[in-house]
C-alpha atoms as a PDB file:
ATOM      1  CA  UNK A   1       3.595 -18.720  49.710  1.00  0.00           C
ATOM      2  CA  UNK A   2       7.278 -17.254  49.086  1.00  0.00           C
ATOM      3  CA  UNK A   3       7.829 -14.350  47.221  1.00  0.00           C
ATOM      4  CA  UNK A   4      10.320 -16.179  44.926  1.00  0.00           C
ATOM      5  CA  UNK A   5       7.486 -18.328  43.846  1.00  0.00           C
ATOM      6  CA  UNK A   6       5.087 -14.836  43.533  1.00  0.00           C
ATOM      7  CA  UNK A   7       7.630 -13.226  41.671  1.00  0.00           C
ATOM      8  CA  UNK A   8       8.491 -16.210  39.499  1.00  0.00           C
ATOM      9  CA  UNK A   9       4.854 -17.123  38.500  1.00  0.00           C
ATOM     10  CA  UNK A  10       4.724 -13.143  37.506  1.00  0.00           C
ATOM     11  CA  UNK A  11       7.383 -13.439  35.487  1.00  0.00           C
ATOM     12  CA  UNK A  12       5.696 -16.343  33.419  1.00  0.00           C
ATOM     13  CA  UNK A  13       2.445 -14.501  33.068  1.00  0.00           C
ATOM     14  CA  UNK A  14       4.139 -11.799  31.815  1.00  0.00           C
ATOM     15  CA  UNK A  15       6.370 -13.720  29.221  1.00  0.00           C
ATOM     16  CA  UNK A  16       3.033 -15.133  27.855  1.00  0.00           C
ATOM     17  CA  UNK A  17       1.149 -12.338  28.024  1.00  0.00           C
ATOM     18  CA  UNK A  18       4.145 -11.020  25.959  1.00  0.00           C
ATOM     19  CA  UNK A  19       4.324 -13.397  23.405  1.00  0.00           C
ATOM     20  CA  UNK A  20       0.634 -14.378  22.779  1.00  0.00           C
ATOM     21  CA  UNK A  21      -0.038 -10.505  21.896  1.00  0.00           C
ATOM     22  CA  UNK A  22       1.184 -10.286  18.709  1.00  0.00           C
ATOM     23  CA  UNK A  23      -0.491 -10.940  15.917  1.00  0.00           C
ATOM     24  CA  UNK A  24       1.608 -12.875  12.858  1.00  0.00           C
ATOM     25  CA  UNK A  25       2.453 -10.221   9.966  1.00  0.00           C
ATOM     26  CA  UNK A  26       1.348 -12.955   7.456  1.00  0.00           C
ATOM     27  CA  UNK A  27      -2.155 -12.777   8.882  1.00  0.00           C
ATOM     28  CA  UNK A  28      -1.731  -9.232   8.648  1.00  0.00           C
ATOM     29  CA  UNK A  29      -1.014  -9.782   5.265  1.00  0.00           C
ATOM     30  CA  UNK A  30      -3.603 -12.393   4.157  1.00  0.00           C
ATOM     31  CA  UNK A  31      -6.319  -9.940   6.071  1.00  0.00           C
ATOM     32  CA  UNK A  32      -5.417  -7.046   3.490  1.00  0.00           C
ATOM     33  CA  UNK A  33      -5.633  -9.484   0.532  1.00  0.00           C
ATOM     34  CA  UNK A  34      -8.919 -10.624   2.174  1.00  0.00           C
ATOM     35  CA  UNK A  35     -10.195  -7.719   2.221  1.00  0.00           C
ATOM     36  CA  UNK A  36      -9.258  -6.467  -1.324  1.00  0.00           C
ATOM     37  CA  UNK A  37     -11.270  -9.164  -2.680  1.00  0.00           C
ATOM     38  CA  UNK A  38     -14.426  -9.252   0.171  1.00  0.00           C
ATOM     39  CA  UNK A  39     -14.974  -5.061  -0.403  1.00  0.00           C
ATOM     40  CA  UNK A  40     -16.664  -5.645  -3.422  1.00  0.00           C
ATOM     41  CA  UNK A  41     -19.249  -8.011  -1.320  1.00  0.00           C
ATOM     42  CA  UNK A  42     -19.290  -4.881   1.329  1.00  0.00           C
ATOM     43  CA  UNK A  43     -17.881  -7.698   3.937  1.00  0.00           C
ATOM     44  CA  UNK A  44     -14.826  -6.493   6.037  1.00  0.00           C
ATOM     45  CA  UNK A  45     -13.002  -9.460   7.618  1.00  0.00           C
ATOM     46  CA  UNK A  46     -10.868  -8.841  11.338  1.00  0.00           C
ATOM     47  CA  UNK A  47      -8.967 -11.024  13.790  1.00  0.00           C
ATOM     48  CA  UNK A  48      -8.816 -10.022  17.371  1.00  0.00           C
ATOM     49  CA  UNK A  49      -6.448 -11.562  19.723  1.00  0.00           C
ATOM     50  CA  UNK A  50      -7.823 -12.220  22.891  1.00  0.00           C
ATOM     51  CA  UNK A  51      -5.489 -13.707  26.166  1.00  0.00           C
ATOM     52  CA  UNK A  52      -7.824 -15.190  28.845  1.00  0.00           C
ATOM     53  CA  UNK A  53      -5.703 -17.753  31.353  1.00  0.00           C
ATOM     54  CA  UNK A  54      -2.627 -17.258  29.564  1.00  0.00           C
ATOM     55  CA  UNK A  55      -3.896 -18.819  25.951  1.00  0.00           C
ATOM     56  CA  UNK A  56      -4.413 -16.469  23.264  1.00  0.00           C
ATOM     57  CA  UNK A  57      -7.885 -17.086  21.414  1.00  0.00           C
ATOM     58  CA  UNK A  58      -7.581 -15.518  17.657  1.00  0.00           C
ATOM     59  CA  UNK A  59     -11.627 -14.991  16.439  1.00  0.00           C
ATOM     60  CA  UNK A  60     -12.666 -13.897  13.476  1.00  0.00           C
ATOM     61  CA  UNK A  61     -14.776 -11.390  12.495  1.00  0.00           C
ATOM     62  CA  UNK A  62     -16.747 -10.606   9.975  1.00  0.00           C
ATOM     63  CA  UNK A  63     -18.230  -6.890   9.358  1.00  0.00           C
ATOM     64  CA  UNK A  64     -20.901  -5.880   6.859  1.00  0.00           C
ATOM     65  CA  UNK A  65     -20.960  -2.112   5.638  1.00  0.00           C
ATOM     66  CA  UNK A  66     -22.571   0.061   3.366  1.00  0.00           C
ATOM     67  CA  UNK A  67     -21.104   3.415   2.546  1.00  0.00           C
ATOM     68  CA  UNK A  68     -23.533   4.556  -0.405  1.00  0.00           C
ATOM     69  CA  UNK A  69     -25.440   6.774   2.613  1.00  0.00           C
ATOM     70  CA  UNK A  70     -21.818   7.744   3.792  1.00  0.00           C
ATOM     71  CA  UNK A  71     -21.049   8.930   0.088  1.00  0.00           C
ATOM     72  CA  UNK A  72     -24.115  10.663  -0.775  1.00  0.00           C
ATOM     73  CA  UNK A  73     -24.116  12.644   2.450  1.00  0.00           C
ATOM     74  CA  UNK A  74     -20.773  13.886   1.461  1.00  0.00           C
ATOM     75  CA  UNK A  75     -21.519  14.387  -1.931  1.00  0.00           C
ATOM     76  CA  UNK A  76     -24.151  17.074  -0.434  1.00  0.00           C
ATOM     77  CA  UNK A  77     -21.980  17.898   2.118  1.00  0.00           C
ATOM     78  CA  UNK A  78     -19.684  19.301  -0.631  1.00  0.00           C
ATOM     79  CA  UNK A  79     -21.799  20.555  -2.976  1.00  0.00           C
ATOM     80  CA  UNK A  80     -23.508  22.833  -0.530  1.00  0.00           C
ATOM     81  CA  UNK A  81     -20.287  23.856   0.248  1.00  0.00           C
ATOM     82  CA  UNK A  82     -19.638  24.760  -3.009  1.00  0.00           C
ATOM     83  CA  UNK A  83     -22.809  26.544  -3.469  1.00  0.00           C
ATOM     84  CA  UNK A  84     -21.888  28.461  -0.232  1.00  0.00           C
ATOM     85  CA  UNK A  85     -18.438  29.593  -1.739  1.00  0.00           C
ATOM     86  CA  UNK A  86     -19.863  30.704  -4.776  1.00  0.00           C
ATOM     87  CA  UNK A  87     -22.441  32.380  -3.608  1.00  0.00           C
ATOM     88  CA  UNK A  88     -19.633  34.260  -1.167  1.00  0.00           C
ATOM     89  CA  UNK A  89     -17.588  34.825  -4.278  1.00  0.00           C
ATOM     90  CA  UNK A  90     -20.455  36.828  -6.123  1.00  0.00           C
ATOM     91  CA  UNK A  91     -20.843  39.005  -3.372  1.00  0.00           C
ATOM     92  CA  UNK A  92     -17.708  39.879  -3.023  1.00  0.00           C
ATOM     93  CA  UNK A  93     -17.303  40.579  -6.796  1.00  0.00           C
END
């Protein structure tokens, strides 16, 4: 094996490599408007961009979440803090 032909089969990889990892602003786009609409359904919907043998593989991916424990935890989170402020603000008084 020459090392033109190393060097030259490098260079390919890395050209495809190069090209194949970015992802198309309109799907970054369409993804936003996707999601806008799918949040009320709690979905969240994500490509990744995979390059295995230098081919890119775009998969989809669809995410289910539910924030209502994430927002009442906060919502105590806060008004303890609150509390605790107050409480601190009559003492000092």
């Amino acid at each position: 094996v020459s090392l033109v032909s190393i060097l030259l089969t490098t260079a390919i990889i890395y050209i495809l490599h190069q090209n194949n990892k970015e992802i198309n602003i309109n799907i970054d786009v369409r993804l936003v408007q996707v999601n806008e609409r799918m949040i009320k359904y709690k979905l969240l919907v994500g490509v990744a961009d995979w390059v295995q043998n230098c081919t890119g593989k775009m998969q989809l991916f669809f995410v289910y979440w539910d924030m209502s424990l994430c927002l009442r935890t906060l919502t105590e989170a806060l008004d303890e803090s609150c509390f605790v402020a107050l409480e601190t603000q009559n003492k000092l008084k």
